[in-house]
Protein backbone atom coordinates (compact mmCIF):
# COMPACT_ATOMS: atom_id res chain seq x y z
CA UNK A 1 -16.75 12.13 -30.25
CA UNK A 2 -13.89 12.04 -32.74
CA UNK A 3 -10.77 10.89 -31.24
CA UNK A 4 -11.66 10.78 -28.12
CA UNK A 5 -9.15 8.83 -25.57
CA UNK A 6 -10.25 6.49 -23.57
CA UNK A 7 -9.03 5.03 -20.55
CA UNK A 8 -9.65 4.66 -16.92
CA UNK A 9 -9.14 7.21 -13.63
CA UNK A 10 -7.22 4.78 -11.25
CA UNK A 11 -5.04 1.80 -11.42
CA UNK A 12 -3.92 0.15 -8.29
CA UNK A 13 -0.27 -1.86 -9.32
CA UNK A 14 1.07 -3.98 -7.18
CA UNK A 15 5.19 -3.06 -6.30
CA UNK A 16 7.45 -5.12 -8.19
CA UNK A 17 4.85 -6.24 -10.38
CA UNK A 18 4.17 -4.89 -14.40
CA UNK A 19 0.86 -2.88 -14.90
CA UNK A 20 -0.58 -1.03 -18.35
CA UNK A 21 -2.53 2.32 -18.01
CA UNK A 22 -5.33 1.90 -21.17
CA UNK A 23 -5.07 4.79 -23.52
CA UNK A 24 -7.23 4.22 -26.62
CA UNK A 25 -8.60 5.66 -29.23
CA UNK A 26 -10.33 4.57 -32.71
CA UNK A 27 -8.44 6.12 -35.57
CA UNK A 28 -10.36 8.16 -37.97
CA UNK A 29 -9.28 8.83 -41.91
CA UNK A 30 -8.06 12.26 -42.69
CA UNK A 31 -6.06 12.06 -39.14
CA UNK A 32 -2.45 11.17 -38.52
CA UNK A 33 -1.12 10.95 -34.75
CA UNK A 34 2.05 13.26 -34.78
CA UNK A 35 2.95 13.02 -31.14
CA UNK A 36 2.50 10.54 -27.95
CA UNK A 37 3.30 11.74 -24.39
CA UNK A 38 3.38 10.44 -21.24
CA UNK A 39 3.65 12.58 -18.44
CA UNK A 40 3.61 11.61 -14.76
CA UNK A 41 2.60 14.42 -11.88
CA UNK A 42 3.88 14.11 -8.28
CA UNK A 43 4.60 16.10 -5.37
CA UNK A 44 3.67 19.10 -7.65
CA UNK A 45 5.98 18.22 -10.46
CA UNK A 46 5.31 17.20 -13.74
CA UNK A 47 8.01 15.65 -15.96
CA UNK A 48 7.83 14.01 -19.31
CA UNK A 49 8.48 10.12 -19.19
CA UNK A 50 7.63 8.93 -22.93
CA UNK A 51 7.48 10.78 -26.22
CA UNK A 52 6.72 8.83 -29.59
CA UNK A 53 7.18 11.35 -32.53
CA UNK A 54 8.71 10.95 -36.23
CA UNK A 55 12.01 10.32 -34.93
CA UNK A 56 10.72 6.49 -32.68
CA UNK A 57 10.18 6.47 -29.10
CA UNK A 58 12.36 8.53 -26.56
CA UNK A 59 12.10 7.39 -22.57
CA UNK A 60 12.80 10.66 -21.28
CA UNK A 61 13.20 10.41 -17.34
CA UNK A 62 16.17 8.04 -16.37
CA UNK A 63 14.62 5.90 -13.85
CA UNK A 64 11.87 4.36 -16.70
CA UNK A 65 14.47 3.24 -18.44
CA UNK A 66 14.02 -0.39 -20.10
CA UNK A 67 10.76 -0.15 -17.68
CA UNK A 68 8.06 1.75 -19.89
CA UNK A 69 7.08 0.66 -23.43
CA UNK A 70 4.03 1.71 -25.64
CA UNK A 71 2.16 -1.18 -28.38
CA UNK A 72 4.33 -0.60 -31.57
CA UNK A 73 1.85 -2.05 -34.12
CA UNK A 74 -1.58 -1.35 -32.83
CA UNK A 75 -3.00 2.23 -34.21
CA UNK A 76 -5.34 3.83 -31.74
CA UNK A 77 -3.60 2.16 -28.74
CA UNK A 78 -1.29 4.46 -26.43
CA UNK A 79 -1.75 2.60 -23.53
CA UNK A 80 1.73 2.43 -21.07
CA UNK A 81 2.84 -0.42 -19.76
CA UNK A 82 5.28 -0.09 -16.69
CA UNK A 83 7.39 -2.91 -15.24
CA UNK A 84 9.05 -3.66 -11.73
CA UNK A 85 6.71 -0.89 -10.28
CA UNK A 86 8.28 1.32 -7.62
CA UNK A 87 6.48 2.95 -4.65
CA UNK A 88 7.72 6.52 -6.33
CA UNK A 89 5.86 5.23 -9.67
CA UNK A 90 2.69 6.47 -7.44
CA UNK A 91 1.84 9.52 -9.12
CA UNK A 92 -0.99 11.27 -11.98
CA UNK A 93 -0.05 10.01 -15.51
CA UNK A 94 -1.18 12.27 -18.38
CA UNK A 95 -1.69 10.37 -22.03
CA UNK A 96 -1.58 13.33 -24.39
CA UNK A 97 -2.21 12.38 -28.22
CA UNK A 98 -1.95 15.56 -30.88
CA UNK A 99 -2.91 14.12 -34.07
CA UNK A 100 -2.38 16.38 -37.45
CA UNK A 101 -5.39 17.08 -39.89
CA UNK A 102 -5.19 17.23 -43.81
CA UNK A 103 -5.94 20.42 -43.63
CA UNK A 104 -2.80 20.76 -41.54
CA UNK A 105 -4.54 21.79 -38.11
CA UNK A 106 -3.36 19.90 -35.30
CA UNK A 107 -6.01 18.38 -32.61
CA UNK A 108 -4.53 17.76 -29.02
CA UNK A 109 -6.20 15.59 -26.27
CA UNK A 110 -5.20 14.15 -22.88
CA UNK A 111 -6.40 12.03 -20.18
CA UNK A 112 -5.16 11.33 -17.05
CA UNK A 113 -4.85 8.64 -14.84
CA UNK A 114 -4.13 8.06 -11.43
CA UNK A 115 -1.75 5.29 -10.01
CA UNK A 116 -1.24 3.91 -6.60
CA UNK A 117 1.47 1.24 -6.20
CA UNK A 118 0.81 -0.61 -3.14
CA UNK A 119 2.98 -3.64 -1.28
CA UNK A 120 0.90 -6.97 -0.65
CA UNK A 121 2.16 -8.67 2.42
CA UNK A 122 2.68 -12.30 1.59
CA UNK A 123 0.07 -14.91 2.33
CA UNK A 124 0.28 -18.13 4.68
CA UNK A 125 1.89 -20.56 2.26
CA UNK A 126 0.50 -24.10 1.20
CA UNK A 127 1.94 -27.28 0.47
CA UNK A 128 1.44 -29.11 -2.80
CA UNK A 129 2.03 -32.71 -2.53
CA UNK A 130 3.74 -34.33 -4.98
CA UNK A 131 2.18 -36.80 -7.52
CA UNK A 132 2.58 -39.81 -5.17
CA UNK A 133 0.62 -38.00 -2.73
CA UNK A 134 2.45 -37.69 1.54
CA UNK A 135 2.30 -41.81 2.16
CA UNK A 136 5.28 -42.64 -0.60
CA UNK A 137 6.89 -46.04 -1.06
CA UNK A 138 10.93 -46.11 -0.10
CA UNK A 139 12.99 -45.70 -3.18
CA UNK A 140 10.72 -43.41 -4.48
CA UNK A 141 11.40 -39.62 -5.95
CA UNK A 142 8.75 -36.92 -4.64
CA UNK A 143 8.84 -33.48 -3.83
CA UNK A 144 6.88 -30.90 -1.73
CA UNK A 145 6.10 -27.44 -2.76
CA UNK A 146 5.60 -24.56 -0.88
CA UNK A 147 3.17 -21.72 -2.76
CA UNK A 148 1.99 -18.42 -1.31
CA UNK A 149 1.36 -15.13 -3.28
CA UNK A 150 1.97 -11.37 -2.18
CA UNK A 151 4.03 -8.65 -4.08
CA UNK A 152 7.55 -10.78 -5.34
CA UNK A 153 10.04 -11.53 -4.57
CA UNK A 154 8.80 -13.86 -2.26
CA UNK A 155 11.63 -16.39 -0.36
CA UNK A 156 10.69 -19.84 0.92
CA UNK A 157 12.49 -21.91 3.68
CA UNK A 158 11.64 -25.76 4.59
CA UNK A 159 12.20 -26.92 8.19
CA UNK A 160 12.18 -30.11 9.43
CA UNK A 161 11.21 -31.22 13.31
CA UNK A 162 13.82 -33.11 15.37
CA UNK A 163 14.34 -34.80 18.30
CA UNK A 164 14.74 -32.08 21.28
CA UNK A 165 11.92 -30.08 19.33
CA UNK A 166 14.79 -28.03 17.17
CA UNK A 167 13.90 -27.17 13.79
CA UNK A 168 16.50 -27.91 11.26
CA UNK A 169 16.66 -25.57 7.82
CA UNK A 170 16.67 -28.15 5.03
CA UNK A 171 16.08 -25.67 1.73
CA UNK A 172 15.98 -22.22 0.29
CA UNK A 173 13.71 -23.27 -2.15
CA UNK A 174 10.30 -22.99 -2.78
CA UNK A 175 10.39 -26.83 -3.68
CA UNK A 176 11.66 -29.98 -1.63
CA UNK A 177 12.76 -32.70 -3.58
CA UNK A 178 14.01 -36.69 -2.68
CA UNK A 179 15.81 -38.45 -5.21
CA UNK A 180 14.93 -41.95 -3.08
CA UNK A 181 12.95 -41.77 0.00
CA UNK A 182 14.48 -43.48 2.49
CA UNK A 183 12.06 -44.72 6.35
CA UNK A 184 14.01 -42.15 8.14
CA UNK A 185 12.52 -39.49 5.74
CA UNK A 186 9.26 -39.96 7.30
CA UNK A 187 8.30 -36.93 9.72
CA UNK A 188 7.36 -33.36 9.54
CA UNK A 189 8.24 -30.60 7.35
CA UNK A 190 7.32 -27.06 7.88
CA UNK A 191 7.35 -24.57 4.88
CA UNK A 192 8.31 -20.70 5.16
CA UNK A 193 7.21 -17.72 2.75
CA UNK A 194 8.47 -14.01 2.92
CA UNK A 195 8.54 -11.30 1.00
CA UNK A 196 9.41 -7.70 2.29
């Protein structure tokens, strides 16, 4: 039907991560959108996060500030995109578009959505070789890197065995680089990922 908003009824967004809730609609002649909200229910609430009217776009509730932004140059698209999501960002979001007629009547319609932020425990890490491959020439430069995914920020830690079976913290980084390999590099190297 005419300016009808489209969207979807769930969107799971991973914490600390960015995610858009699709609001859409194909603008029609004769129809000009006068107002955008976005309104988020939870725990029985409902407050008013993002209003676009005549006077530009007004963020509303203090903790989406510099977080929530709407396209600025694409008619028919209301869609919200939210960064660094928050467990408390769970919630019902309501897109409400009122658009104004030329006969001056005003058409209102809304669609909500329904968010669950969820946490996504980091995953056993693996080690990327570098270039030269693990058997290096001495005097060479190489690196290893450690890679593992889950909900950011994510922390890496290299180990290294020694004698006495002690395991000795070389890096903080989620790469492990040699300028020159030297024999006594040669050994085992453990890599560490955590997020929280």
């Amino acid at each position: 039907a005419l300016l009808d908003l489209s969207g979807v009824h769930e969107v799971k967004g991973t914490w600390m991560e960015s995610t858009t809730l699709p609001c859409t609609y194909t603008p029609s002649e004769g129809f000009t959108q006068q107002t955008l909200t976005w309104s988020l229910e939870r725990d029985y609430s409902t407050s008013t996060i993002f209003r676009r009217d005549d006077a530009g776009d007004h963020v509303l509730l203090s903790r989406f500030r510099d977080r929530v932004s709407v396209p600025k140059h694409s008619p028919g698209d209301a869609s919200l995109l939210i960064k660094n999501l928050e467990i408390p960002d769970s919630g019902h979001y309501t897109c409400q578009v009122i658009w104004r007629s030329e006969n001056n009547s005003l058409i209102t319609k809304e669609m909500t959505t329904t968010v669950k932020v969820i946490k996504v425990a980091v995953t056993k890490p693996i080690i990327r070789a570098g270039e030269l491959g693990l058997t290096v020439l001495a005097g060479a430069r190489t690196s290893l890197t450690c890679v593992a995914s889950g909900s950011p920020p994510i922390s890496y830690r290299w180990f290294r065995d020694t004698p006495g079976g002690k395991a000795l913290l070389l890096s903080s980084q989620a790469e492990l680089a040699w300028d020159s390999l030297q024999p006594s590099d040669a050994g085992t190297y453990y890599c560490e990922a955590e997020n929280r």
